[in-house]
Every structure is written in structure tokens, then in C-alpha cells.
PDB file of N, CA and C in Angstrom:
ATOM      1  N   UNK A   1      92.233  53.995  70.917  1.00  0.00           N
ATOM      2  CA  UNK A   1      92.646  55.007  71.865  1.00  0.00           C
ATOM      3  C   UNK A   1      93.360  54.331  73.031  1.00  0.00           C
ATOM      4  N   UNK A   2      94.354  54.659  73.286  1.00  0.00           N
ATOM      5  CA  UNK A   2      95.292  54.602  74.525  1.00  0.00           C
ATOM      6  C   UNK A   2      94.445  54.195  75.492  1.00  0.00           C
ATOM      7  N   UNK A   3      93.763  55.509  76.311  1.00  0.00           N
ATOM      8  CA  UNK A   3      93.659  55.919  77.338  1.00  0.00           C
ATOM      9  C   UNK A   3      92.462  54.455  77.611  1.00  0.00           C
ATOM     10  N   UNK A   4      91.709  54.253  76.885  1.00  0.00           N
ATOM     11  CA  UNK A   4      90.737  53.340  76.524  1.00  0.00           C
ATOM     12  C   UNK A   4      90.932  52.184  76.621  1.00  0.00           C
ATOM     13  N   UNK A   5      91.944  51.552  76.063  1.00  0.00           N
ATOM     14  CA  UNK A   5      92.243  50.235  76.250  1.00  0.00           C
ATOM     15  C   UNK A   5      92.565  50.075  77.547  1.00  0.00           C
ATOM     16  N   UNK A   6      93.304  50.551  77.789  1.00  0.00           N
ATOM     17  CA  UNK A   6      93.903  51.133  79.653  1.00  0.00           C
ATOM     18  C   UNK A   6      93.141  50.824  80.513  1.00  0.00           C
ATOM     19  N   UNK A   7      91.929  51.693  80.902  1.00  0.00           N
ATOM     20  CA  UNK A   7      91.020  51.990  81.116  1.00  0.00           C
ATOM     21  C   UNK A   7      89.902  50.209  81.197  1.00  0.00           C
ATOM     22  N   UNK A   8      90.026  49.864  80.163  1.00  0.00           N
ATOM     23  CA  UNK A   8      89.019  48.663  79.711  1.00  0.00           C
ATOM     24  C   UNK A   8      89.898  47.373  80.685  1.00  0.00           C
ATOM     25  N   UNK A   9      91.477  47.510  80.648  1.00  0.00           N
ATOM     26  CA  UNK A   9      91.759  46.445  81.051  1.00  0.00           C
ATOM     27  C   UNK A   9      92.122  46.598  82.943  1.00  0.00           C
ATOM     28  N   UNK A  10      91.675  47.876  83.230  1.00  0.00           N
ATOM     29  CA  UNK A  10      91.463  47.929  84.721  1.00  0.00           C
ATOM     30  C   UNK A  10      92.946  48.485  84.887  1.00  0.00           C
ATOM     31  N   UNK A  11      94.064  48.814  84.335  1.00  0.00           N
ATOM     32  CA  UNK A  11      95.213  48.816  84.315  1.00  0.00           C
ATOM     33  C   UNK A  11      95.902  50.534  84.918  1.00  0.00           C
ATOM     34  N   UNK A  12      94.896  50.802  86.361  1.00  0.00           N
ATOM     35  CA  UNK A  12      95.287  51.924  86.847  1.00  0.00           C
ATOM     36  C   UNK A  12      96.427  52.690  86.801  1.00  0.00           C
ATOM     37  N   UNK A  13      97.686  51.461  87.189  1.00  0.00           N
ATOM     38  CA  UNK A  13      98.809  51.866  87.428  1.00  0.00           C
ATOM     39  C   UNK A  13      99.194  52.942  86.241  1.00  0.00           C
ATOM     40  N   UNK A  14      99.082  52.139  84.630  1.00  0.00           N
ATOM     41  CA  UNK A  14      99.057  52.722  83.562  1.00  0.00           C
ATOM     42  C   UNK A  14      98.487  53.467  83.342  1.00  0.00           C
ATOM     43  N   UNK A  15      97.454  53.431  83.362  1.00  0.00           N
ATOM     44  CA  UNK A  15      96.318  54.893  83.210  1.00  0.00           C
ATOM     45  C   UNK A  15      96.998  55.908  84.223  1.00  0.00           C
ATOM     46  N   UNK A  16      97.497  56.014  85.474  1.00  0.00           N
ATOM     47  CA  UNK A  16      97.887  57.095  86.141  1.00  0.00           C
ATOM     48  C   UNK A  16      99.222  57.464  85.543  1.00  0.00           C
ATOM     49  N   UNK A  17     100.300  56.419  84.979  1.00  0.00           N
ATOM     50  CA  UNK A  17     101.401  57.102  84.789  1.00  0.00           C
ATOM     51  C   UNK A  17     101.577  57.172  83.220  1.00  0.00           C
ATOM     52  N   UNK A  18     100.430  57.306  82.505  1.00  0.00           N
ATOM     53  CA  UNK A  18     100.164  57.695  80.774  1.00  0.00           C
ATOM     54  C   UNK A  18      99.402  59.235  81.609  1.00  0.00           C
ATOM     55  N   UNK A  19      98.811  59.419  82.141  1.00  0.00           N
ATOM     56  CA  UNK A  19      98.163  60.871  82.450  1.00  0.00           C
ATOM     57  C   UNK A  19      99.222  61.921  83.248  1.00  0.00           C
ATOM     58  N   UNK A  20     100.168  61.226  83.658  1.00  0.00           N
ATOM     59  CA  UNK A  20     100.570  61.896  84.555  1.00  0.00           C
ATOM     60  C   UNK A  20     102.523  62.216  83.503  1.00  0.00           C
ATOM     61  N   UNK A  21     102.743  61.491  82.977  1.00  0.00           N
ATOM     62  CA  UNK A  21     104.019  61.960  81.326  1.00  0.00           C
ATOM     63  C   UNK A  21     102.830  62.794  80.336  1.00  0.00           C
ATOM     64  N   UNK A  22     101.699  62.360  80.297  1.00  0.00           N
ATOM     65  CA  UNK A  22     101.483  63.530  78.989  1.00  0.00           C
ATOM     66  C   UNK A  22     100.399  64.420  79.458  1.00  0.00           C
ATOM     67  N   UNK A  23     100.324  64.773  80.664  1.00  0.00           N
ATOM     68  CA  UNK A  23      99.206  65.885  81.170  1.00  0.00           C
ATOM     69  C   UNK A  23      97.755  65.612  80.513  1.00  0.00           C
ATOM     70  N   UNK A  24      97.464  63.977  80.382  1.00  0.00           N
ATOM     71  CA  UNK A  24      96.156  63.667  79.548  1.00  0.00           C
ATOM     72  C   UNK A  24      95.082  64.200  81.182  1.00  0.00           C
ATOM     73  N   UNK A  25      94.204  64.766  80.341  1.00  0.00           N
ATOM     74  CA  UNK A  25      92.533  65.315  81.461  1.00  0.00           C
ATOM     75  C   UNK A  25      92.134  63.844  81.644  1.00  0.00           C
ATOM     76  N   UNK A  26      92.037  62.959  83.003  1.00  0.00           N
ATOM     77  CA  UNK A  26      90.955  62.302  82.867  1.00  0.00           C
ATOM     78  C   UNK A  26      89.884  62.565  83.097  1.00  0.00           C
ATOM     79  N   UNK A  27      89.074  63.565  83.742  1.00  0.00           N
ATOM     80  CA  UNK A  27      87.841  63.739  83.457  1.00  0.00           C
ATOM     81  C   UNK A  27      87.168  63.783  82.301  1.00  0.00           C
ATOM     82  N   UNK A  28      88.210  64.685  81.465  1.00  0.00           N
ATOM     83  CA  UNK A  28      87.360  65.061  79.825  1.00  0.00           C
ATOM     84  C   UNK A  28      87.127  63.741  79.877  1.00  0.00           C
ATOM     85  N   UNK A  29      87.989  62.309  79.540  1.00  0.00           N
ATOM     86  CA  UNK A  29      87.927  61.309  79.118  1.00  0.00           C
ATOM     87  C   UNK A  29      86.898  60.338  79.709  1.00  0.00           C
ATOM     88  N   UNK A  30      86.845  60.306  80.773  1.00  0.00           N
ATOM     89  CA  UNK A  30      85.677  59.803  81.654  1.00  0.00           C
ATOM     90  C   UNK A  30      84.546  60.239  81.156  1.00  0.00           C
ATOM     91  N   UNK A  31      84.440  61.512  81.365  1.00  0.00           N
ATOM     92  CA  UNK A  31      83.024  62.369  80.785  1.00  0.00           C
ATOM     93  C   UNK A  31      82.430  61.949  79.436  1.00  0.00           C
ATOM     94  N   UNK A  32      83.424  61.904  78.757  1.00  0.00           N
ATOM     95  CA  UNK A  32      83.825  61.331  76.979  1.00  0.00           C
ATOM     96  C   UNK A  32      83.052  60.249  77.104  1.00  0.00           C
ATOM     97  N   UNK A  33      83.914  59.198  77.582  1.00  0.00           N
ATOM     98  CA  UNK A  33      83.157  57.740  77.456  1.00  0.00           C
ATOM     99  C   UNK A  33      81.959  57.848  78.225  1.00  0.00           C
ATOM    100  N   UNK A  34      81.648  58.103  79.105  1.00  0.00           N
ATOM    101  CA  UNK A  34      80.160  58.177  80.062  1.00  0.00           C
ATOM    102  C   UNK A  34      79.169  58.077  79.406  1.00  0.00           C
ATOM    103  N   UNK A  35      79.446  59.235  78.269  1.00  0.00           N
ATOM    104  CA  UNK A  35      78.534  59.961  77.741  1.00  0.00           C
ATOM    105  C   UNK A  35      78.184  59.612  76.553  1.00  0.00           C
ATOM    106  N   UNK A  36      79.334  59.125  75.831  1.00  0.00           N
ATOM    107  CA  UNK A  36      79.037  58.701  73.892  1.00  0.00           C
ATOM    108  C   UNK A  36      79.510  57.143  74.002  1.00  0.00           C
ATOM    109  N   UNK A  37      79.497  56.614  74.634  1.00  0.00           N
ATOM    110  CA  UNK A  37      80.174  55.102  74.236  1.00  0.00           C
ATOM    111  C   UNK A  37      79.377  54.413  74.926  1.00  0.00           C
ATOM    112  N   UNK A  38      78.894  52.950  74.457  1.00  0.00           N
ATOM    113  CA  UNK A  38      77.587  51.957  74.585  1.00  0.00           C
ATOM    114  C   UNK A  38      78.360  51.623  76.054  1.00  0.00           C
ATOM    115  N   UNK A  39      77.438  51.649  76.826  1.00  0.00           N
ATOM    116  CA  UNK A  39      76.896  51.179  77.957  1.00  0.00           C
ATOM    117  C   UNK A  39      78.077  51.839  79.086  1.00  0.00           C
ATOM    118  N   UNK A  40      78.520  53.169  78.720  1.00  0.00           N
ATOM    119  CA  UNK A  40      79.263  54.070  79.441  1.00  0.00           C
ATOM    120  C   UNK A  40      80.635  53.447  78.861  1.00  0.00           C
ATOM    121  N   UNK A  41      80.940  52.917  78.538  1.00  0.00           N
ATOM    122  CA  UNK A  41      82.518  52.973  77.823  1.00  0.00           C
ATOM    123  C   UNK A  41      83.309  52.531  79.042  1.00  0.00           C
ATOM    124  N   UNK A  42      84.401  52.777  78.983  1.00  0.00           N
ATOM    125  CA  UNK A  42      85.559  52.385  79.605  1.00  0.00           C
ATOM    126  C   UNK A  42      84.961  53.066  81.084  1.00  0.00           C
ATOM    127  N   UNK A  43      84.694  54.202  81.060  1.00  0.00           N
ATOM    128  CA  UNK A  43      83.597  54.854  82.385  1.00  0.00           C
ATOM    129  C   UNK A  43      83.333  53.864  83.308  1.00  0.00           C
ATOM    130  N   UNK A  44      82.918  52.381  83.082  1.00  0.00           N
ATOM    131  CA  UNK A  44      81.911  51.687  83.361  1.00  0.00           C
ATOM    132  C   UNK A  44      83.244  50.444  84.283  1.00  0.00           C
ATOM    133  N   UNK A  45      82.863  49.944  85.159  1.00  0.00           N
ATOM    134  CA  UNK A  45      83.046  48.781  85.576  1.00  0.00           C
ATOM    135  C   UNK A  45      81.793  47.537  85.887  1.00  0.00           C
ATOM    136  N   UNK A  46      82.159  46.968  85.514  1.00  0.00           N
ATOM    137  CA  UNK A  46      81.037  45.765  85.564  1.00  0.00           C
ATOM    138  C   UNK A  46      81.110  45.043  86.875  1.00  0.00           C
ATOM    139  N   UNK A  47      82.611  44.414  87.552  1.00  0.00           N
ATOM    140  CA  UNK A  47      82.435  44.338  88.942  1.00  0.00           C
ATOM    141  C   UNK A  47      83.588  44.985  89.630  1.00  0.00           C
ATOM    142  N   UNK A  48      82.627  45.791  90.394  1.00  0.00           N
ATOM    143  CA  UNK A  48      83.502  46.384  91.991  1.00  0.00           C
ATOM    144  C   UNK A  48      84.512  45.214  92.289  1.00  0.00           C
ATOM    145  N   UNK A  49      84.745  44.090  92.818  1.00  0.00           N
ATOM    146  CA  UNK A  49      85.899  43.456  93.186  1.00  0.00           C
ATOM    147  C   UNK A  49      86.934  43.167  92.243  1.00  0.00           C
ATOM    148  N   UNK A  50      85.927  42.791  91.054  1.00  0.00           N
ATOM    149  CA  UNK A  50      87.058  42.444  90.409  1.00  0.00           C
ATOM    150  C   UNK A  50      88.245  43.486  90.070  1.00  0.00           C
ATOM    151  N   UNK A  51      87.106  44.744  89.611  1.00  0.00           N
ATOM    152  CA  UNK A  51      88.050  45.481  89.667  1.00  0.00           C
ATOM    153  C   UNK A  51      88.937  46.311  90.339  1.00  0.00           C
ATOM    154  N   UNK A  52      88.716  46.229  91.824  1.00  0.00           N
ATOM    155  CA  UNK A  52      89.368  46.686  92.593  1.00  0.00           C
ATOM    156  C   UNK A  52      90.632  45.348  92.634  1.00  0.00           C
ATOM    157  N   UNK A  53      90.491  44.298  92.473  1.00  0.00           N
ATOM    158  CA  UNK A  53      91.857  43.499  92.489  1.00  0.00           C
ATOM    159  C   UNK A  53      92.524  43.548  91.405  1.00  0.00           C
ATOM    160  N   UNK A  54      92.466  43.633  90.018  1.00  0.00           N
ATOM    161  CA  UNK A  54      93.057  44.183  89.048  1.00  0.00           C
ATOM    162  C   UNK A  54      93.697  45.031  88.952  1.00  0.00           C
ATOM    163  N   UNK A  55      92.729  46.649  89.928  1.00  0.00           N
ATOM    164  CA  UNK A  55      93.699  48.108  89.538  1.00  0.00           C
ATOM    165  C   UNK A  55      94.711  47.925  90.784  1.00  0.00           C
ATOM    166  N   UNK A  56      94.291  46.542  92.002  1.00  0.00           N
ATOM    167  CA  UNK A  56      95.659  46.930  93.080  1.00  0.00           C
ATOM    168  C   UNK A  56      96.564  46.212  92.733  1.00  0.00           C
ATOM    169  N   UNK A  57      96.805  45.036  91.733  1.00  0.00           N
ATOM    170  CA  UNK A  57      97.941  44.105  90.845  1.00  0.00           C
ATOM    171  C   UNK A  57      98.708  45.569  90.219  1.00  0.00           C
ATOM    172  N   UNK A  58      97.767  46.069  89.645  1.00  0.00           N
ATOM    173  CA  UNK A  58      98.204  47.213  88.739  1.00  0.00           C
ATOM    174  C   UNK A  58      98.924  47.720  89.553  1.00  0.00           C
ATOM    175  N   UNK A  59      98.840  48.767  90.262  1.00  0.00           N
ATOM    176  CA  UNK A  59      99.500  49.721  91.197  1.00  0.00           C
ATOM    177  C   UNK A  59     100.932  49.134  91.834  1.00  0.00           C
ATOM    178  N   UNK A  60     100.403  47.933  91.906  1.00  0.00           N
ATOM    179  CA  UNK A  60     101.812  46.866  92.911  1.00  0.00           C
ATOM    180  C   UNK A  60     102.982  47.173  91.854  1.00  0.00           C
ATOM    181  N   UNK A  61     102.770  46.759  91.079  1.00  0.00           N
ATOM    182  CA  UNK A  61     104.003  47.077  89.660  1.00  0.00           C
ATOM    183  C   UNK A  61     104.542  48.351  90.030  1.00  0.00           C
ATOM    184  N   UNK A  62     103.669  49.355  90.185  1.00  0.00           N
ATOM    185  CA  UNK A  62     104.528  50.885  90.546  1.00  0.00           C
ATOM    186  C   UNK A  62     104.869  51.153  91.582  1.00  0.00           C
ATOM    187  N   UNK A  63     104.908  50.197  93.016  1.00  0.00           N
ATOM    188  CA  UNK A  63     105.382  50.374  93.392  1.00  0.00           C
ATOM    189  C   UNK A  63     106.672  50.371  93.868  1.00  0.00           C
ATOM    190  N   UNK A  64     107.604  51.186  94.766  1.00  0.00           N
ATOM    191  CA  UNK A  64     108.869  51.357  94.698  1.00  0.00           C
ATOM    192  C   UNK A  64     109.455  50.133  94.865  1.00  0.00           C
ATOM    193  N   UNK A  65     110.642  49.502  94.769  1.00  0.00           N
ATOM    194  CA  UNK A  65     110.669  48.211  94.653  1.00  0.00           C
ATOM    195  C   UNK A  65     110.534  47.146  94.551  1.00  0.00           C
ATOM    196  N   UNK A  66     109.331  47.146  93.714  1.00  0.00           N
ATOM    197  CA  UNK A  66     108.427  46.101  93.519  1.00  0.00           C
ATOM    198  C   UNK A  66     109.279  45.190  92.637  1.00  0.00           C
ATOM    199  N   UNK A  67     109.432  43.908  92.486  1.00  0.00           N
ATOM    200  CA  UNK A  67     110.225  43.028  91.394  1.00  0.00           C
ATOM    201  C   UNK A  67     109.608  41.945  91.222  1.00  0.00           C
ATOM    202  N   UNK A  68     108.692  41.764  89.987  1.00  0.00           N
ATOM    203  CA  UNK A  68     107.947  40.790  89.401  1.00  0.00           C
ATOM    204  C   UNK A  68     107.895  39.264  89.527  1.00  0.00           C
ATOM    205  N   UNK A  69     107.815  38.494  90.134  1.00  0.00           N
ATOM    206  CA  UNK A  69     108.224  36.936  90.031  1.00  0.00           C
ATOM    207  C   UNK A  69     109.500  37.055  91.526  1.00  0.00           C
ATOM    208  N   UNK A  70     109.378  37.876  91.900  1.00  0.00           N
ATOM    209  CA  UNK A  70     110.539  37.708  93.166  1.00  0.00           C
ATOM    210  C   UNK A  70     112.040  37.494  92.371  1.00  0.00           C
ATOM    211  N   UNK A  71     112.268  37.871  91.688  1.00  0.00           N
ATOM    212  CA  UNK A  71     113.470  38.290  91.042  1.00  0.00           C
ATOM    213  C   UNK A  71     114.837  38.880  91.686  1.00  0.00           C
ATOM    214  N   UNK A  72     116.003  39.115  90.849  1.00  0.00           N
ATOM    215  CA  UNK A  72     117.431  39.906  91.618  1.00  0.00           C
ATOM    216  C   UNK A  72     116.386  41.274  91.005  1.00  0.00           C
ATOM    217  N   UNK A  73     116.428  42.261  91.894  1.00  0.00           N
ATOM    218  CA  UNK A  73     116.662  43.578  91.779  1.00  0.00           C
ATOM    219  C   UNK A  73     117.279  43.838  90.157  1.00  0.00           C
ATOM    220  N   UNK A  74     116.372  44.679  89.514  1.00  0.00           N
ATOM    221  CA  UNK A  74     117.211  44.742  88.269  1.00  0.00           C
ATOM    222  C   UNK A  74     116.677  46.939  88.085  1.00  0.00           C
ATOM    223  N   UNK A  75     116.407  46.801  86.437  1.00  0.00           N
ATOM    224  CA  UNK A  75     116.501  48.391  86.009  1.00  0.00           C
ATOM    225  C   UNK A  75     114.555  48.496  86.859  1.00  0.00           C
ATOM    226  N   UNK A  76     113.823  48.544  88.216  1.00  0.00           N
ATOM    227  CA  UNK A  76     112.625  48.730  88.353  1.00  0.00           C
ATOM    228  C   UNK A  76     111.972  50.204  87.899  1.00  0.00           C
ATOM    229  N   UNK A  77     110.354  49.985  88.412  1.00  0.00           N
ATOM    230  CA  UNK A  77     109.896  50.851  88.004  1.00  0.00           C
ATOM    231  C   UNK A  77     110.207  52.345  89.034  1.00  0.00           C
ATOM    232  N   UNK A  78     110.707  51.975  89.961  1.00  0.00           N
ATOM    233  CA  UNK A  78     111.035  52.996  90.887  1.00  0.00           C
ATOM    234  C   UNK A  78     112.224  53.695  90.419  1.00  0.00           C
ATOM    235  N   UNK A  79     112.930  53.508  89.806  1.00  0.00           N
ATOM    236  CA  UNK A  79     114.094  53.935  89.100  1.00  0.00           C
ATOM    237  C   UNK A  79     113.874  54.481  87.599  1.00  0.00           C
ATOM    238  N   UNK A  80     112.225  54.524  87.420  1.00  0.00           N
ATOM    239  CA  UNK A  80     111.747  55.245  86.175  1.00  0.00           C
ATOM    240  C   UNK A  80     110.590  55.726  86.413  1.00  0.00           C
ATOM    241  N   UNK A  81     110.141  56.119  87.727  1.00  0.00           N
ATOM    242  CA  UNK A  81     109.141  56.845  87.883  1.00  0.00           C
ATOM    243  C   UNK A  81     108.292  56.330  88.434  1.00  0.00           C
ATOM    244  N   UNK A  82     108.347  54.910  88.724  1.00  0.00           N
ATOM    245  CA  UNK A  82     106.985  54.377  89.654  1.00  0.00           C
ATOM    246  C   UNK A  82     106.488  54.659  90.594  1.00  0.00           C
ATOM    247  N   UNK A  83     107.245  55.564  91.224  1.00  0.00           N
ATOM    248  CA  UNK A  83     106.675  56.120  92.796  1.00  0.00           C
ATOM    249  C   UNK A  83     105.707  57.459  91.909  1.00  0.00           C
ATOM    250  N   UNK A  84     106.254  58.139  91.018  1.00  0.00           N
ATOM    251  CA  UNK A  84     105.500  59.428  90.829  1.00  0.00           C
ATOM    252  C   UNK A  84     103.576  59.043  90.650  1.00  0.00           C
ATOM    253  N   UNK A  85     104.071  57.807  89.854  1.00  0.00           N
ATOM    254  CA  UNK A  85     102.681  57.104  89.520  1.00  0.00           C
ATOM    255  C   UNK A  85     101.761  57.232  90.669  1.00  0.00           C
ATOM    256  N   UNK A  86     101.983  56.915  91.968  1.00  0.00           N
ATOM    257  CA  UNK A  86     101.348  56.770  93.064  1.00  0.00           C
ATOM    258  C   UNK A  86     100.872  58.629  93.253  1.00  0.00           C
ATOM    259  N   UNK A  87     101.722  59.555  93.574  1.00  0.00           N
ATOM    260  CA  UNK A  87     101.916  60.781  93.798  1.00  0.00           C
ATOM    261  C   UNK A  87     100.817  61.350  92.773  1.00  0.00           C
ATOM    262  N   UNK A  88     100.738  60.816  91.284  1.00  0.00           N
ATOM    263  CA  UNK A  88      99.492  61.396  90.850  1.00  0.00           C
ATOM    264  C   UNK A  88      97.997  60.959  90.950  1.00  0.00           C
ATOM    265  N   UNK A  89      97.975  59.883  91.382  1.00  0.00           N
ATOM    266  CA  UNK A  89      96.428  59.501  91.738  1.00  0.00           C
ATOM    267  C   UNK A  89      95.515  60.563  92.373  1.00  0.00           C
ATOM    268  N   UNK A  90      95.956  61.071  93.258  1.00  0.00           N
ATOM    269  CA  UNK A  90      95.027  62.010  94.304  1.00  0.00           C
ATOM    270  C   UNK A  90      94.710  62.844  93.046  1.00  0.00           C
ATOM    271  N   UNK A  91      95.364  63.594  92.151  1.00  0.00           N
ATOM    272  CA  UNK A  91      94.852  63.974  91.021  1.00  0.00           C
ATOM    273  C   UNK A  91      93.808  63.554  89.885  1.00  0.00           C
ATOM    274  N   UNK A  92      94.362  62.073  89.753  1.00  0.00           N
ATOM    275  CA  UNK A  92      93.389  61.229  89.082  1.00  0.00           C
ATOM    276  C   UNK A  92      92.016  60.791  89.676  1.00  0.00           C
ATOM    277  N   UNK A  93      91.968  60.799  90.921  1.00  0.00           N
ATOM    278  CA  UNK A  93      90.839  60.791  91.862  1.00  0.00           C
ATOM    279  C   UNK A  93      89.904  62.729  91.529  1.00  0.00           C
ATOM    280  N   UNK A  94      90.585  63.151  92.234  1.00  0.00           N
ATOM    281  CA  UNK A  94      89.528  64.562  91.421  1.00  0.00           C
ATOM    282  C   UNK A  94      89.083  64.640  89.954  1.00  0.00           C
ATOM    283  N   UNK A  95      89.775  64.367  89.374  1.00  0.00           N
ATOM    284  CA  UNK A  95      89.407  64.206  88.110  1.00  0.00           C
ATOM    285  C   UNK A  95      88.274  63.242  87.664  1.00  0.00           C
ATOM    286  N   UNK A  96      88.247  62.154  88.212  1.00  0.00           N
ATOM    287  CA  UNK A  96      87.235  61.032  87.530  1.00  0.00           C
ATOM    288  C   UNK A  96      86.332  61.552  88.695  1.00  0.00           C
ATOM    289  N   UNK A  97      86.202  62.244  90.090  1.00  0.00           N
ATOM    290  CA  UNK A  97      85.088  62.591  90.263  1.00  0.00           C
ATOM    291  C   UNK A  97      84.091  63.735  90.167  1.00  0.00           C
ATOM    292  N   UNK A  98      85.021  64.690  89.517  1.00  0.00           N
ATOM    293  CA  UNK A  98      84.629  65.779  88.603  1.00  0.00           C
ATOM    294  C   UNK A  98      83.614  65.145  87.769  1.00  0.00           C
ATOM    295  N   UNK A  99      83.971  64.161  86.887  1.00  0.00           N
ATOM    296  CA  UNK A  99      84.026  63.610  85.663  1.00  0.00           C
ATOM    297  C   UNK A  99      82.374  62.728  86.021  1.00  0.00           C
ATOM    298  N   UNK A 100      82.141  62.856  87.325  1.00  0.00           N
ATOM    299  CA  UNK A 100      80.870  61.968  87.604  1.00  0.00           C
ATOM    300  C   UNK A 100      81.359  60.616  87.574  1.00  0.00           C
ATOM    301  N   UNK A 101      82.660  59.760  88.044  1.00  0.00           N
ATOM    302  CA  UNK A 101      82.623  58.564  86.961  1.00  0.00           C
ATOM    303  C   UNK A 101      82.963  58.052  88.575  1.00  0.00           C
ATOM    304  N   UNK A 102      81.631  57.274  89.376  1.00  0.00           N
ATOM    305  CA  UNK A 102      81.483  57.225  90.641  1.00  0.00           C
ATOM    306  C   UNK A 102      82.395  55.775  90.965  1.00  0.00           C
ATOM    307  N   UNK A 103      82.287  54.916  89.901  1.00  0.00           N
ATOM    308  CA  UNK A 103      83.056  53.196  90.053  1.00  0.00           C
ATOM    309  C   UNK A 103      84.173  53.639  90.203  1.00  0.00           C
ATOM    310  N   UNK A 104      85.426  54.523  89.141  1.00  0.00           N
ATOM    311  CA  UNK A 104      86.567  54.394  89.053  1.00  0.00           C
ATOM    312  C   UNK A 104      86.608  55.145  90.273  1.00  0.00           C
ATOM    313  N   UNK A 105      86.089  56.157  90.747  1.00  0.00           N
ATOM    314  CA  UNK A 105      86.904  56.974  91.553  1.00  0.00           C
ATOM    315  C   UNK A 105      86.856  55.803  93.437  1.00  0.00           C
ATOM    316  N   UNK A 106      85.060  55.056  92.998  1.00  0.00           N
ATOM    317  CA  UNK A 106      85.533  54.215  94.243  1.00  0.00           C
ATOM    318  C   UNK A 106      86.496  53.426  94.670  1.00  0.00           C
ATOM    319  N   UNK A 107      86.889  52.704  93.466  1.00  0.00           N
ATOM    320  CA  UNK A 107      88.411  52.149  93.356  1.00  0.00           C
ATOM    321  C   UNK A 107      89.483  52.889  93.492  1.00  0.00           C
ATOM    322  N   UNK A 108      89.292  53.822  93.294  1.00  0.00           N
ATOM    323  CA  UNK A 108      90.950  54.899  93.358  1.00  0.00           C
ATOM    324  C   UNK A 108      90.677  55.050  94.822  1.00  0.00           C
ATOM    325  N   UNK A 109      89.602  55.407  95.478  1.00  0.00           N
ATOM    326  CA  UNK A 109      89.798  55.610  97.018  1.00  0.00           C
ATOM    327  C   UNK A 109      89.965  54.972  97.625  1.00  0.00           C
ATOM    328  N   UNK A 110      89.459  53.431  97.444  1.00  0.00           N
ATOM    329  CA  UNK A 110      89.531  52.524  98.413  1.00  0.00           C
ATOM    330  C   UNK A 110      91.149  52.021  97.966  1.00  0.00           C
ATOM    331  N   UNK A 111      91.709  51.893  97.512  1.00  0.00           N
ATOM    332  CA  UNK A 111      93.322  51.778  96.747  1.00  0.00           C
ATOM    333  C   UNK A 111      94.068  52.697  98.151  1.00  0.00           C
ATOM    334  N   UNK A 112      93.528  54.031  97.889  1.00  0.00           N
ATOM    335  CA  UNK A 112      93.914  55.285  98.246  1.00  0.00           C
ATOM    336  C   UNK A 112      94.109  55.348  99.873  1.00  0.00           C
ATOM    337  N   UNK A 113      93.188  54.516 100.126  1.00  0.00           N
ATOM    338  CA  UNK A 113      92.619  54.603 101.717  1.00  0.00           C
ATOM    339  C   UNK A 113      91.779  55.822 102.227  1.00  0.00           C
ATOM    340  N   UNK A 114      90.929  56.483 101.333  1.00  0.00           N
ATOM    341  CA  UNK A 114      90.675  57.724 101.018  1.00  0.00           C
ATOM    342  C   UNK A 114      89.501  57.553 101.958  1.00  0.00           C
ATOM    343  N   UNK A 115      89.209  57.241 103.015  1.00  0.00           N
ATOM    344  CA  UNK A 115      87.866  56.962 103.846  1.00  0.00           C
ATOM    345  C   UNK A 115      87.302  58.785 103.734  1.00  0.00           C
ATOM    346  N   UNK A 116      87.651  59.695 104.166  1.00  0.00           N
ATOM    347  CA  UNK A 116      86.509  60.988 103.996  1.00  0.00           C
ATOM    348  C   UNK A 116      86.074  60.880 102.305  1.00  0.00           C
ATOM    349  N   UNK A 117      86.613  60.547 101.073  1.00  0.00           N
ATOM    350  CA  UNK A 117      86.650  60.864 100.451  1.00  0.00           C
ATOM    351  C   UNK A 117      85.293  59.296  99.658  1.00  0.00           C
ATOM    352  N   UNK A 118      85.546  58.523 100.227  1.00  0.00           N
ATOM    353  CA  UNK A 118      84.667  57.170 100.348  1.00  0.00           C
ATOM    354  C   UNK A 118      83.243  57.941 100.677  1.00  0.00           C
ATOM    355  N   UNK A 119      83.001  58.213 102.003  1.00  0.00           N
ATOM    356  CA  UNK A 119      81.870  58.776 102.498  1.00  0.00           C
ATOM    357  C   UNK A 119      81.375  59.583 101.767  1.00  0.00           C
ATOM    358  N   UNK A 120      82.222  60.620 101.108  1.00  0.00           N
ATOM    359  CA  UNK A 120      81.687  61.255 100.102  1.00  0.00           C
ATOM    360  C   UNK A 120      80.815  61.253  98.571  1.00  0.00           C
ATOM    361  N   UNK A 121      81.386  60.290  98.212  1.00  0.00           N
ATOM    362  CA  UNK A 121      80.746  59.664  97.123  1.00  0.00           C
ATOM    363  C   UNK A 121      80.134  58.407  97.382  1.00  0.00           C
TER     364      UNK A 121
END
């Protein structure tokens, strides 16, 4: 499964802009793994830092002019949608906390700068 491997390799950026081209639910999917897959599935983070430095590598890629290795400016992700990527998180954040799935969504907030939304969960 897509969404899964994604998911496993901390790879937010991707996970937001695979949900956000094919209208995938992440809650169902969160909920999904939580619930039927050994030791919460992709649901699950094992460490808070690590994975908060992984999903913000991730995100850096989408952002708008971002260029890999300090490179010339070439075809970026901002010129294929990398900014939208950002624009759907706040979505992807309700969703995984619908979804009960309390790790990912702490990472999406603290990413987010989501401090009311921190306190909350």
C-alpha cells in the first residue's frame, strides 16, 4: 500500500501531496492501521524527534523554491504543486486527529506551528 510505505518512511511531504491529487481519507487510514496492524501500523511513531526531523526534511522539498543540493533553479516542486502540499496539511491535521492518531498529528502541528491546536491534544 502506498499510503503505508509513506507513512512508515515519515515522508509527510508525500503523504500530504498523494492525499491531497487523489482525495485519499487519512483518517480512514490512520484508523485502519491503529486498529488492524501489529503494534499500530504506520499509525505509530517510535520516536517523536526523529520523526519530527524526517517529516520537516520532507516538507522542505515542497517547499516553494526549494532546490536540492543548492543547485541552478530548474523544473521545482513549486512549479508542480509544492506549495498546494503545504495548503493541505491543516486538512491532514483534522483528519489524523479525528482518526485518534495523537503522534502524527503532534508532528503535523508542531511543523504547523499549530500551538492552540498542540494544547489541545
Amino acid at each position: 500500500d502506498h499510503a503505508a510505505a509513506l507513512a512508515a518512511a515519515v515522508d509527510l511531504g508525500a503523504l500530504a501531496a498523494f492525499a491531497r491529487e487523489t482525495d485519499f481519507n487519512c483518517a480512514v487510514f490512520f484508523a485502519d492501521e491503529a486498529a488492524n496492524a501489529e503494534g499500530g501500523g504506520a499509525a505509530h511513531l517510535d520516536d517523536f524527534a526523529s520523526a519530527l526531523s524526517i517529516a520537516a526534511d520532507s516538507l522542505r522539498r515542497y517547499t516553494p523554491g526549494y532546490i536540492e543540493g543548492g543547485g541552478q533553479r530548474g523544473k521545482g516542486l513549486d512549479q508542480i504543486g509544492g506549495g498546494g502540499v503545504w495548503s493541505s496539511l491543516g486538512t491532514m491535521l483534522s483528519q489524523m486527529r479525528a482518526a485518534g492518531c495523537t503522534e502524527w498529528a503532534l508532528v503535523t502541528a508542531t511543523l504547523l506551528r499549530r500551538g492552540g491546536c498542540l494544547q489541545e491534544i
